[in-house]
Protein backbone atom coordinates (compact mmCIF):
# COMPACT_ATOMS: atom_id res chain seq x y z
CA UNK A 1 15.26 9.07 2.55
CA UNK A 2 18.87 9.36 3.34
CA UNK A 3 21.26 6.54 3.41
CA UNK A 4 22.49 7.71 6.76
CA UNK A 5 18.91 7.51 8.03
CA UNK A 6 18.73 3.72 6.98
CA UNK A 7 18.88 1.02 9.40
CA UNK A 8 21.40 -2.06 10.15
CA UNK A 9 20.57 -5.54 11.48
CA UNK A 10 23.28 -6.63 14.00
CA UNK A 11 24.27 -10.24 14.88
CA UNK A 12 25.93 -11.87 18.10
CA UNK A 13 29.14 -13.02 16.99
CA UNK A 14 29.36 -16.98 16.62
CA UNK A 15 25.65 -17.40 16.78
CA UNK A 16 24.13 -14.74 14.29
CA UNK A 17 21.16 -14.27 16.54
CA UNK A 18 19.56 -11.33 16.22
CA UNK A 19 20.72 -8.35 19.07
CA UNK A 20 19.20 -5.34 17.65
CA UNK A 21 18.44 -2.90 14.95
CA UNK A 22 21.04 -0.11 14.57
CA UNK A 23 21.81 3.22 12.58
CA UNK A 24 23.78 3.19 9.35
CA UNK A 25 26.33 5.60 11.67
CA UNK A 26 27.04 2.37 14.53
CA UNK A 27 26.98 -0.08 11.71
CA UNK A 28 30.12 1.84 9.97
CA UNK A 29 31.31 2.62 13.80
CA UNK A 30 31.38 -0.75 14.69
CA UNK A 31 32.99 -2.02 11.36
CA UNK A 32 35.76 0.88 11.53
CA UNK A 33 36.72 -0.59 14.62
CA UNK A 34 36.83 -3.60 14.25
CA UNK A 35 34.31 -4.98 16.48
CA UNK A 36 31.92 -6.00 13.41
CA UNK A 37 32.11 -7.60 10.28
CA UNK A 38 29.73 -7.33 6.72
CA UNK A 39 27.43 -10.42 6.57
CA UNK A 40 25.00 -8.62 3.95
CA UNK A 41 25.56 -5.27 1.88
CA UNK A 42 22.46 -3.01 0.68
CA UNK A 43 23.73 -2.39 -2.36
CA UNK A 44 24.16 1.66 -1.25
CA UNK A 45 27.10 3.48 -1.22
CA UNK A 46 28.13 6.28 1.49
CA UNK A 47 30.19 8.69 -0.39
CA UNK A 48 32.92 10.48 2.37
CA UNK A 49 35.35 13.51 1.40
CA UNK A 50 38.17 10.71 0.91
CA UNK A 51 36.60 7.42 0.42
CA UNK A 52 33.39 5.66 -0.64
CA UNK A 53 32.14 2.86 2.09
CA UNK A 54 29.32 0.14 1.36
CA UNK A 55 26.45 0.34 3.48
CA UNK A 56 25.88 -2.63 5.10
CA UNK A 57 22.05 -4.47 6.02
CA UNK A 58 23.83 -7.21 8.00
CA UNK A 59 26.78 -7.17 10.39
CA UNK A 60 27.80 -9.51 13.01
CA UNK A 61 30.13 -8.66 16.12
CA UNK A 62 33.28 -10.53 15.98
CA UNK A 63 32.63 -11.74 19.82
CA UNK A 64 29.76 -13.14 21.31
CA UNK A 65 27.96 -11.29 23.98
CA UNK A 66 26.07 -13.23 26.26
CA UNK A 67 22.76 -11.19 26.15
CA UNK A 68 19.50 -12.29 28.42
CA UNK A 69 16.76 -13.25 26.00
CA UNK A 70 14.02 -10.09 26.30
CA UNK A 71 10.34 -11.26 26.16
CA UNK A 72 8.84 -9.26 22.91
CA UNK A 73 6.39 -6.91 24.08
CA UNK A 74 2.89 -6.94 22.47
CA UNK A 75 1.42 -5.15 19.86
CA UNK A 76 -0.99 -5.43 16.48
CA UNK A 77 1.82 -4.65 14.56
CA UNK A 78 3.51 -7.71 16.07
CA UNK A 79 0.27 -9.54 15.85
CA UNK A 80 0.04 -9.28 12.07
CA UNK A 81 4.00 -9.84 11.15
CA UNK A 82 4.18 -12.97 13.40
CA UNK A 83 1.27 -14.36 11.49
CA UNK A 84 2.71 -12.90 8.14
CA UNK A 85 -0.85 -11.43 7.13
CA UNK A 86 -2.67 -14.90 7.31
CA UNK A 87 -5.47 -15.40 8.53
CA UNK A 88 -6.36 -17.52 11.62
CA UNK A 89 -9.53 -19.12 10.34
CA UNK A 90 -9.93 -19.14 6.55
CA UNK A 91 -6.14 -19.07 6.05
CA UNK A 92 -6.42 -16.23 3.24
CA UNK A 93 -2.89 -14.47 2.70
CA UNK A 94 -1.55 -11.23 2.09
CA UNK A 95 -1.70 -10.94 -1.63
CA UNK A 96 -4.35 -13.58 -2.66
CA UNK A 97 -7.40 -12.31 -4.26
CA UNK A 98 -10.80 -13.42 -2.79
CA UNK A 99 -13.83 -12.27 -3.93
CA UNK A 100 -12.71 -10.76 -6.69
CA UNK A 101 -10.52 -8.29 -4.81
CA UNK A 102 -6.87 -8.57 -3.30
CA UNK A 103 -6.33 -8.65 -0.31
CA UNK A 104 -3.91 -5.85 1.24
CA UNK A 105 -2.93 -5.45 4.76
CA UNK A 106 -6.20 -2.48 5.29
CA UNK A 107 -7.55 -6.03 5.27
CA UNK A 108 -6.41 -7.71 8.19
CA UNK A 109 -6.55 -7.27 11.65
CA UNK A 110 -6.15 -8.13 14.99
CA UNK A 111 -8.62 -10.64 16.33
CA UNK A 112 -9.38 -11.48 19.94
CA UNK A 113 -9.79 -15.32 20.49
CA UNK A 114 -11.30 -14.71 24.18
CA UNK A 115 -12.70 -11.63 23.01
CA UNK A 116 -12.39 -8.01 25.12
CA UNK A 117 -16.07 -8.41 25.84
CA UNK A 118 -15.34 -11.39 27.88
CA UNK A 119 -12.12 -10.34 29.49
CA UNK A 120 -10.04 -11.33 26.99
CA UNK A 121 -6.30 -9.90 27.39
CA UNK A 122 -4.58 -8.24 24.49
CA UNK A 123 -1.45 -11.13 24.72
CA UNK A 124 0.32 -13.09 22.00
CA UNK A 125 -1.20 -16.46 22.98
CA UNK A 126 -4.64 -14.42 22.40
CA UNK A 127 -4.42 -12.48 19.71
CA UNK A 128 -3.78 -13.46 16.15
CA UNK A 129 -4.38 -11.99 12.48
CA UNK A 130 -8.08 -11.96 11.00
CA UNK A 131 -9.34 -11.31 7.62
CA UNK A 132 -11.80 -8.38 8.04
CA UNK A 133 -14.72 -11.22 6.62
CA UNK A 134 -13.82 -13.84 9.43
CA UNK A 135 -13.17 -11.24 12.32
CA UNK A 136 -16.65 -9.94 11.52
CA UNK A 137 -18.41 -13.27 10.93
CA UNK A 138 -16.95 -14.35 14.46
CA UNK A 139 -18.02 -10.72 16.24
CA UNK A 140 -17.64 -11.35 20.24
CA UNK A 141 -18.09 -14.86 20.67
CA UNK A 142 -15.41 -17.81 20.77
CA UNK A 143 -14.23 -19.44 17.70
CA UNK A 144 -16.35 -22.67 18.71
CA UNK A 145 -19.83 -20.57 19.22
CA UNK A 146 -19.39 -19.14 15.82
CA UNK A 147 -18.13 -22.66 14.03
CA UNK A 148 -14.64 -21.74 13.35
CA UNK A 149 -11.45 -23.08 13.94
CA UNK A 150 -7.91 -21.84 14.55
CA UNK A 151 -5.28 -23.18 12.07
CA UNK A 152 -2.78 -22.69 14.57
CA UNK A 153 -2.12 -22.11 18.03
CA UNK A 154 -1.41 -17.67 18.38
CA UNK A 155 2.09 -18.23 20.63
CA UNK A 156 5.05 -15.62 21.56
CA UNK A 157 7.48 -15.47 19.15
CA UNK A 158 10.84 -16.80 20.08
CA UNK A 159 12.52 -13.08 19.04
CA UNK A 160 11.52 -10.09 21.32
CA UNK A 161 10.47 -6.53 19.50
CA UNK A 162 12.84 -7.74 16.13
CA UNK A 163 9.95 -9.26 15.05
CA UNK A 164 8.45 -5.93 14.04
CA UNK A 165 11.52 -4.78 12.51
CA UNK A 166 11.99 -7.53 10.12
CA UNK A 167 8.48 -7.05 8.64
CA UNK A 168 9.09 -3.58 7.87
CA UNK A 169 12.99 -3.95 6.90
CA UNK A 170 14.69 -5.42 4.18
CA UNK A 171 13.35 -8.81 3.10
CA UNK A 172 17.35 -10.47 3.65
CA UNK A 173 16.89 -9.75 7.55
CA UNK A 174 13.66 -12.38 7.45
CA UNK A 175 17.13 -14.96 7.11
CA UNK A 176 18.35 -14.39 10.57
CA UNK A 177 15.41 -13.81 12.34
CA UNK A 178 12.97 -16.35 13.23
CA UNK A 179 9.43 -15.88 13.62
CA UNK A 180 7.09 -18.66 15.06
């Protein structure tokens, strides 16, 4: 992959919340003119005709912009990073070997609390990560039918669609973005 094709967390000025995920080419925009500074390098260089420039992960406008807070939009992606590959009911992590295997994210998935079959809606404070051994045990009934138990209530998380981003960008982003 390129450098230029990389990707830039920006920062509100004075806060550090999170605004967005940007291209390598705004980042360097934005810090040319002054509107940005560094908070974080990647540790890659952009090599120019005259100069060589750091790439940065982390920038932070100089001002803050008031911004109105955007609800994060739903999705199994979102589902699994909010819950950082845990599962609801046994509490099994990303990593961890059970069973004699470990457990990668081909083994986790979405799970309905109100399940589909009984109108349940695909929304945060419904959904939440599932081993594929408890999702299955449970099948279409409620947690209580089956004899489980959620180790924490599924709820929106406080940062819109960033929450996706920060699970598949650079670990230093998981710094400035919360994820409850």
């Amino acid at each position: 992959m390129s450098t230029m094709q990389g990707r830039v967390l920006l920062l509100n000025g004075s806060t550090w919340e999170p605004l967005s995920v940007i291209s390598i080419p705004r980042a360097i925009n934005l810090l040319l003119n002054e509107k940005a500074i560094i908070i974080e390098q990647s540790g890659h260089k952009l090599h120019t005709v005259s100069d060589v420039v750091e790439v940065p992960s982390v920038i932070a406008l100089r001002r803050y912009v008031n911004v109105p807070r955007r609800q994060a939009h739903w999705s199994r992606r979102g589902v699994l990073v909010r819950d950082e590959f845990t599962c609801i009911y046994c509490g099994v992590q990303l990593g961890e070997t059970r069973r004699g295997k470990v457990m990668t994210k081909s083994n986790f998935t979405v799970d309905h609390v109100v399940p589909k079959s009984r109108n349940g809606k695909d929304t945060w404070t419904n959904t939440a990560c599932a081993c594929d051994d408890c999702n299955h045990r449970k099948g279409s009934r409620l947690p209580n039918e089956a004899g489980m138990r959620l180790r924490w209530e599924p709820k929106l998380p406080r940062t819109s669609y960033l929450v996706i981003a920060v699970g598949t960008g650079p670990e230093v982003w998981k710094r400035y973005v919360e994820i409850e």
